[in-house]
Protein backbone atom coordinates (compact mmCIF):
# COMPACT_ATOMS: atom_id res chain seq x y z
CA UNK A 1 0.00 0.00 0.00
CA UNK A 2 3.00 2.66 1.03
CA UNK A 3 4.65 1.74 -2.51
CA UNK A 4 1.18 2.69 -4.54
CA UNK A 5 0.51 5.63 -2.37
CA UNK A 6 3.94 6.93 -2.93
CA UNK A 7 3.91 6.31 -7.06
CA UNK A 8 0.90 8.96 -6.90
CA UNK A 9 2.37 11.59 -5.44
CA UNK A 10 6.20 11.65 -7.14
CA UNK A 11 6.42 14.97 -7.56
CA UNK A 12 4.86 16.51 -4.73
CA UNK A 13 5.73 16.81 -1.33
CA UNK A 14 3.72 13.86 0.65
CA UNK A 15 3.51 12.68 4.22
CA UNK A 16 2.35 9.60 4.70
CA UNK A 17 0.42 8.16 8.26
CA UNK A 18 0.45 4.82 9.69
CA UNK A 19 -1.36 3.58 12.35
CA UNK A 20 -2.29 0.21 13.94
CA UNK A 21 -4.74 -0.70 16.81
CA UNK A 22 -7.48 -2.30 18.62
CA UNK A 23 -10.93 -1.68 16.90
CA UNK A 24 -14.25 -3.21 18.61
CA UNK A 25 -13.50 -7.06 17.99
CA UNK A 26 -10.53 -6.82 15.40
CA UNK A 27 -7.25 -5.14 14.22
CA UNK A 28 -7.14 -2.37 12.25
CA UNK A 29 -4.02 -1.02 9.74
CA UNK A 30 -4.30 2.80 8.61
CA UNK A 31 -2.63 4.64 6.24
CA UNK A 32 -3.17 7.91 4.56
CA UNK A 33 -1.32 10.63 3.13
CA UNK A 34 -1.53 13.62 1.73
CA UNK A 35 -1.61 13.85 -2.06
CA UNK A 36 -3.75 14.43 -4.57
CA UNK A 37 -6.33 11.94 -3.72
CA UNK A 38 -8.64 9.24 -5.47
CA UNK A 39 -11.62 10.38 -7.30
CA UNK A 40 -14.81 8.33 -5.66
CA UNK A 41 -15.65 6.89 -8.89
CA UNK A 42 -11.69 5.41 -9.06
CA UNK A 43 -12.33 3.94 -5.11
CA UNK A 44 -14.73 1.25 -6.57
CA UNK A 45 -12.83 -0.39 -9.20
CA UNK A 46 -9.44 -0.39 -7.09
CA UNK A 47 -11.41 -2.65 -4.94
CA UNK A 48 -12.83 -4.86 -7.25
CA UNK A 49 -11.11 -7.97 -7.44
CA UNK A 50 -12.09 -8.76 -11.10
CA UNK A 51 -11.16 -5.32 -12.84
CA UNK A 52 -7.70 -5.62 -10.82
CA UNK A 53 -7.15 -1.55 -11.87
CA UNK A 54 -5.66 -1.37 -8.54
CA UNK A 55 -1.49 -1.96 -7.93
CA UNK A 56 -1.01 -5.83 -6.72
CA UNK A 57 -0.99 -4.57 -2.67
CA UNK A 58 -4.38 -3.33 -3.27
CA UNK A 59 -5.35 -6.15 -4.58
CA UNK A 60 -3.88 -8.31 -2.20
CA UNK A 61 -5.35 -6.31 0.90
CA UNK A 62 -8.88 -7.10 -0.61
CA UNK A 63 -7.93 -10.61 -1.04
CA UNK A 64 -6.73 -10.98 2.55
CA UNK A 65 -9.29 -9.32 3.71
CA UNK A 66 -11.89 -11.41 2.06
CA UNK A 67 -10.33 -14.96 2.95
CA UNK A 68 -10.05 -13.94 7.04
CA UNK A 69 -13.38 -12.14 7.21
CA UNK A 70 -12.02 -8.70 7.13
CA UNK A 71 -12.59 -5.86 5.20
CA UNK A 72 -10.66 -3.42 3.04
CA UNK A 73 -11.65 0.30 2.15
CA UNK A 74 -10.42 3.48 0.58
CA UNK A 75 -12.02 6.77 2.03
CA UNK A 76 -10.50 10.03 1.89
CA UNK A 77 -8.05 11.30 4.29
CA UNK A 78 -10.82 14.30 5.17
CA UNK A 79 -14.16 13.02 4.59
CA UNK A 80 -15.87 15.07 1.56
CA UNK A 81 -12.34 16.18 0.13
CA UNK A 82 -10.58 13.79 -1.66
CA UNK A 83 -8.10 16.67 -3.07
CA UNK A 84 -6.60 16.30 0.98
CA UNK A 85 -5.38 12.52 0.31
CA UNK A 86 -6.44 8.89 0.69
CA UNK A 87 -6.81 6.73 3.60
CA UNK A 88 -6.58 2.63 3.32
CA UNK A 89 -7.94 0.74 6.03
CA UNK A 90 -7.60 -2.88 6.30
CA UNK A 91 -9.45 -4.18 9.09
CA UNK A 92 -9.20 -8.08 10.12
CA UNK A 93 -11.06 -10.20 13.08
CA UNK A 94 -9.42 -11.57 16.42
CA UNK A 95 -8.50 -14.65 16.44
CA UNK A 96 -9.12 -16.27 19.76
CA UNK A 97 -7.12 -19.64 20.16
């Protein structure tokens, strides 16, 4: 995900965010930055497993995701302004042993 979020942005300035914790009865991984953003219509065929338009980490967060019950979305770093950046969150169950 770092690798396709940084091929956006080559000639700007970005800082990128990641973050890991404890969310209700999973994990979650997010990371956002601050580039130029992903146009909503863009956000639903990155995740789409059969149009594979996204880079291979995409797809292989959505595959992940899908095999352990989890979930994978792109939202924008500042809700209703995708010009601010993206934000990938890949979100995945506890596993109690």
């Amino acid at each position: 995900m770092l690798t396709t979020i940084n091929e956006e942005n080559l000639e700007i300035y970005t800082k990128i965010w990641a973050r890991f914790n404890e969310a209700g009865d999973g994990y979650e991984l997010t990371i956002a930055d601050n580039g130029p953003g992903i146009k909503d219509s863009l956000k639903k065929n990155l995740l789409s497993i059969e149009r594979r338009s996204g880079g291979v980490g995409i797809l292989q967060c959505v595959q992940i995701a899908s095999k352990y019950g989890g979930a994978f979305e792109i939202h924008d770093r500042i809700a209703g302004s995708p010009e601010m950046g993206a934000k990938f969150r890949l979100w995945l169950p506890k596993v109690h042993v």
